[in-house]
N, C-alpha and C. Protein backbone atom coordinates (compact mmCIF):
# COMPACT_ATOMS: atom_id res chain seq x y z
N UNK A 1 -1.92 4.96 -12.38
CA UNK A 1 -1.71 4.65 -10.97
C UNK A 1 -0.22 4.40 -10.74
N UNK A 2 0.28 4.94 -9.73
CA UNK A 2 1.61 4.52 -9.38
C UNK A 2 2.08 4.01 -7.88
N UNK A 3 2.15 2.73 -7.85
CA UNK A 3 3.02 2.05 -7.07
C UNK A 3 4.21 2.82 -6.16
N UNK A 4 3.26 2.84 -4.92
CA UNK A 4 4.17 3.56 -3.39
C UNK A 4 4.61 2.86 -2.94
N UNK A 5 4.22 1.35 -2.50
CA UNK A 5 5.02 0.09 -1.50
C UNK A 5 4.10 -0.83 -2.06
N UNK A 6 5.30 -1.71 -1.27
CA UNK A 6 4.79 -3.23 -1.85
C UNK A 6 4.79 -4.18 -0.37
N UNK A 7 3.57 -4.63 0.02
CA UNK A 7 3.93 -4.69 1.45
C UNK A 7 4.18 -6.32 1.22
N UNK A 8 4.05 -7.66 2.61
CA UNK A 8 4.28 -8.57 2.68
C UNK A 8 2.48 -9.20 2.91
N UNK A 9 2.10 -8.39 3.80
CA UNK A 9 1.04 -8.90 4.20
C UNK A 9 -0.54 -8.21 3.72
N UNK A 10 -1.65 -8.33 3.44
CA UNK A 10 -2.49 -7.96 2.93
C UNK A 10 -3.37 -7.01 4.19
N UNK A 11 -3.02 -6.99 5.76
CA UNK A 11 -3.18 -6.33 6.62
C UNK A 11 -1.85 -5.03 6.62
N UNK A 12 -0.81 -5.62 6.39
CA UNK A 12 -0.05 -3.84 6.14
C UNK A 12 -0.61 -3.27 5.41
N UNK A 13 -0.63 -4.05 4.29
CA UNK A 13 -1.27 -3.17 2.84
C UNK A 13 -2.55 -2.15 3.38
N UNK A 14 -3.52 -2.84 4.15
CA UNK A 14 -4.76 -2.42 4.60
C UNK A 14 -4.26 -0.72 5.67
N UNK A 15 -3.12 -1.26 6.16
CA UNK A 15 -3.08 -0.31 7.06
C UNK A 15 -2.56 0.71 6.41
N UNK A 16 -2.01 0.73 5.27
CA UNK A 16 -1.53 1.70 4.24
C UNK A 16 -1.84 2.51 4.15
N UNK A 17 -3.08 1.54 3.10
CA UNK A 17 -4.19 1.77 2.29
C UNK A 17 -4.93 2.85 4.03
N UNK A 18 -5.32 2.61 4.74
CA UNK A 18 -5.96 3.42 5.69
C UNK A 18 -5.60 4.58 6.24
N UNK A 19 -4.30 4.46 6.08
CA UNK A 19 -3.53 5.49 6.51
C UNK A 19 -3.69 6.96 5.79
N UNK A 20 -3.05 6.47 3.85
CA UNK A 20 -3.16 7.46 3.03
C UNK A 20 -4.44 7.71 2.83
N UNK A 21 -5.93 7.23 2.68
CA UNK A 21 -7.14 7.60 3.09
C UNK A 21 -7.21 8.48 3.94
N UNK A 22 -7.17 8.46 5.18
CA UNK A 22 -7.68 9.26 6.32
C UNK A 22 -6.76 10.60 6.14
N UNK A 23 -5.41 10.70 5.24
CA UNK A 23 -5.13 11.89 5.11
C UNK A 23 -5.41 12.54 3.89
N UNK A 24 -6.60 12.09 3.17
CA UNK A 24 -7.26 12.71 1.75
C UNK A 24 -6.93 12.10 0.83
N UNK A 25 -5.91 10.92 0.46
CA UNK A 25 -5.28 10.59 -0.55
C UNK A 25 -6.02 8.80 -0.96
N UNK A 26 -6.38 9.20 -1.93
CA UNK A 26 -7.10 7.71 -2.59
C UNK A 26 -6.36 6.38 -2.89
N UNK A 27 -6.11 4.88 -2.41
CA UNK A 27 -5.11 4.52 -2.59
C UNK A 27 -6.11 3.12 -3.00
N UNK A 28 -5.52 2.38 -3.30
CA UNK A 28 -6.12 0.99 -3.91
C UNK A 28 -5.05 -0.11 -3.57
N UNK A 29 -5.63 -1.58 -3.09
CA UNK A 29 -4.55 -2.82 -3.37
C UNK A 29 -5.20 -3.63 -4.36
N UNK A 30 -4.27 -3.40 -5.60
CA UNK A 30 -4.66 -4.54 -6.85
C UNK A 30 -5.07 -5.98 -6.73
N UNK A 31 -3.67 -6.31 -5.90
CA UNK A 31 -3.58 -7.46 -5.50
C UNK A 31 -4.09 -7.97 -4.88
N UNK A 32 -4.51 -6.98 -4.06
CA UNK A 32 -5.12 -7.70 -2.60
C UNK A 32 -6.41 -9.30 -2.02
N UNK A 33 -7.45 -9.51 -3.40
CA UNK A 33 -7.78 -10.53 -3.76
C UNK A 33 -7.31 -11.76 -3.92
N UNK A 34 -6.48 -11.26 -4.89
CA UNK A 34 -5.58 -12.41 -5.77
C UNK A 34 -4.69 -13.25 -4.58
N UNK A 35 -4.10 -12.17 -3.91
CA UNK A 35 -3.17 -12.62 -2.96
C UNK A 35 -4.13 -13.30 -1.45
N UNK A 36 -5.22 -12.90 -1.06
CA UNK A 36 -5.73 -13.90 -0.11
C UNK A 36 -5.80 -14.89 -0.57
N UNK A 37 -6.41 -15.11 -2.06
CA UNK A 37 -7.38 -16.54 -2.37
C UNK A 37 -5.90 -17.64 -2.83
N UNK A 38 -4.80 -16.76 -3.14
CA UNK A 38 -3.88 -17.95 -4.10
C UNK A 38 -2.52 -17.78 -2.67
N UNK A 39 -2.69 -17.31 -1.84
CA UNK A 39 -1.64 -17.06 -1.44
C UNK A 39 -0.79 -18.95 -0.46
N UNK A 40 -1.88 -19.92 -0.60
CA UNK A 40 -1.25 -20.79 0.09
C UNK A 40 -0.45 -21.38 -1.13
N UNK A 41 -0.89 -21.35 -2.43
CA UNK A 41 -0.31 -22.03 -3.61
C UNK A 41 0.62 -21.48 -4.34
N UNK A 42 1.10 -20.21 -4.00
CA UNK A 42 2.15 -19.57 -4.72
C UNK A 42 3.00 -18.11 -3.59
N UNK A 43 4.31 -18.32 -4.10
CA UNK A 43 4.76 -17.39 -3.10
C UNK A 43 4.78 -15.70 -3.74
N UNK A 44 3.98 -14.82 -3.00
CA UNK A 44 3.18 -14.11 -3.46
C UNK A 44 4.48 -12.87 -3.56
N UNK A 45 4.70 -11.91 -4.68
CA UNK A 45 5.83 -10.94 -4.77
C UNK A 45 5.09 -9.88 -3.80
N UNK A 46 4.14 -9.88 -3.06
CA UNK A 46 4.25 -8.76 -2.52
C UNK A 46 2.21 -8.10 -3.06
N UNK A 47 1.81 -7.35 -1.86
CA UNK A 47 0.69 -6.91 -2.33
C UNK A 47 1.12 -5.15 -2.94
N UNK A 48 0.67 -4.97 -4.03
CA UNK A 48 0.91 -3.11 -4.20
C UNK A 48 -0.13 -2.58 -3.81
N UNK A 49 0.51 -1.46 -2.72
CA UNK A 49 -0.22 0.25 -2.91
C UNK A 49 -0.28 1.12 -3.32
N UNK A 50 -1.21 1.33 -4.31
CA UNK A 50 -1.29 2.12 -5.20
C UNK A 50 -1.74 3.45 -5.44
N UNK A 51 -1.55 4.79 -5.78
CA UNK A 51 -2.46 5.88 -5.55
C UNK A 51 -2.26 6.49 -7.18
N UNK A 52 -3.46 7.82 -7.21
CA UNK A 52 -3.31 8.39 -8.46
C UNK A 52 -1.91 9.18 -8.75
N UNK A 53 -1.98 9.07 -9.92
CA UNK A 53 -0.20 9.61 -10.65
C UNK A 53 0.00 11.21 -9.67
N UNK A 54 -0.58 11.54 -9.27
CA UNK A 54 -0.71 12.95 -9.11
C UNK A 54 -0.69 13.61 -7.59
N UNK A 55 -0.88 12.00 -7.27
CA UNK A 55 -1.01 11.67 -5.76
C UNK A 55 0.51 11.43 -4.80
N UNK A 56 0.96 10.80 -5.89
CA UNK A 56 2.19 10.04 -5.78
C UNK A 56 3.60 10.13 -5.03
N UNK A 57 3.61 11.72 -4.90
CA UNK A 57 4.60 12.65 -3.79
C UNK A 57 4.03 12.61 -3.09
N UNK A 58 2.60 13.19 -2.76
CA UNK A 58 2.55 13.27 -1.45
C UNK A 58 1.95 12.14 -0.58
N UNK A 59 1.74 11.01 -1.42
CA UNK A 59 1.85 9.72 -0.56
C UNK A 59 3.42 9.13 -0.47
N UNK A 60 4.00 9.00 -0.92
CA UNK A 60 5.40 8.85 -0.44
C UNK A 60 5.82 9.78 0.41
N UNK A 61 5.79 10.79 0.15
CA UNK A 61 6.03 12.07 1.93
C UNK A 61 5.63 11.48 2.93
N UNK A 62 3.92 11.17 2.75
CA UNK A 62 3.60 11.05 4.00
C UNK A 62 4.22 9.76 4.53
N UNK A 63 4.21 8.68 3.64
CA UNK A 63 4.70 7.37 4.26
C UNK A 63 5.95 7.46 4.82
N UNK A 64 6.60 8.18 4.51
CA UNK A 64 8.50 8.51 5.19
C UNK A 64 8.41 9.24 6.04
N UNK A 65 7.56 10.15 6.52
CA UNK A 65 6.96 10.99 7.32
C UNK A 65 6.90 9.81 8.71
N UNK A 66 5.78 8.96 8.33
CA UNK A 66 5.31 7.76 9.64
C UNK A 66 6.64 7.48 9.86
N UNK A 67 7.69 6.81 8.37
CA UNK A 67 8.55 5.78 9.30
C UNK A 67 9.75 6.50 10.20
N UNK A 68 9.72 7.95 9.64
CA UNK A 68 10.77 8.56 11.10
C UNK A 68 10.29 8.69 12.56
N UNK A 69 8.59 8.60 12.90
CA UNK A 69 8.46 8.86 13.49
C UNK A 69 8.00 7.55 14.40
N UNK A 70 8.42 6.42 13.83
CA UNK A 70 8.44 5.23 14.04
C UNK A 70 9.56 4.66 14.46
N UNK A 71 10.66 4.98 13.92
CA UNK A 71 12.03 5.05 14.08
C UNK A 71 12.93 4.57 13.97
């Protein structure tokens, strides 16, 4: 698995994670547990989004793709 972003919040992550889904690409947050249940007791590095090794260009395309058109 390789690490595309590392978001702040466990709802970016989600929206990521939804994003690269709906365009065919399988993505996972490791963290995403860990970081609701512990997140008042420790300051959290960040949730990862993750996709298969193989996946990995063309989820980074697409994500740079959104943020130009975001702007």
């Amino acid at each position: 698995m390789t690490t595309i972003a590392k978001c702040n919040t466990v709802d970016e992550a989600q929206l990521l994670k939804s994003l690269l889904e709906s365009n065919g690409i399988e993505a996972i947050l490791p963290d995403e547990f860990t970081s609701q249940n512990l997140a008042p007791l420790i300051i959290s590095p960040g949730i990862k989004v993750q996709v298969a090794d193989e996946d990995a260009a063309a989820a980074r395309a697409l994500l740079a793709s959104v943020e130009q058109t975001d702007g």
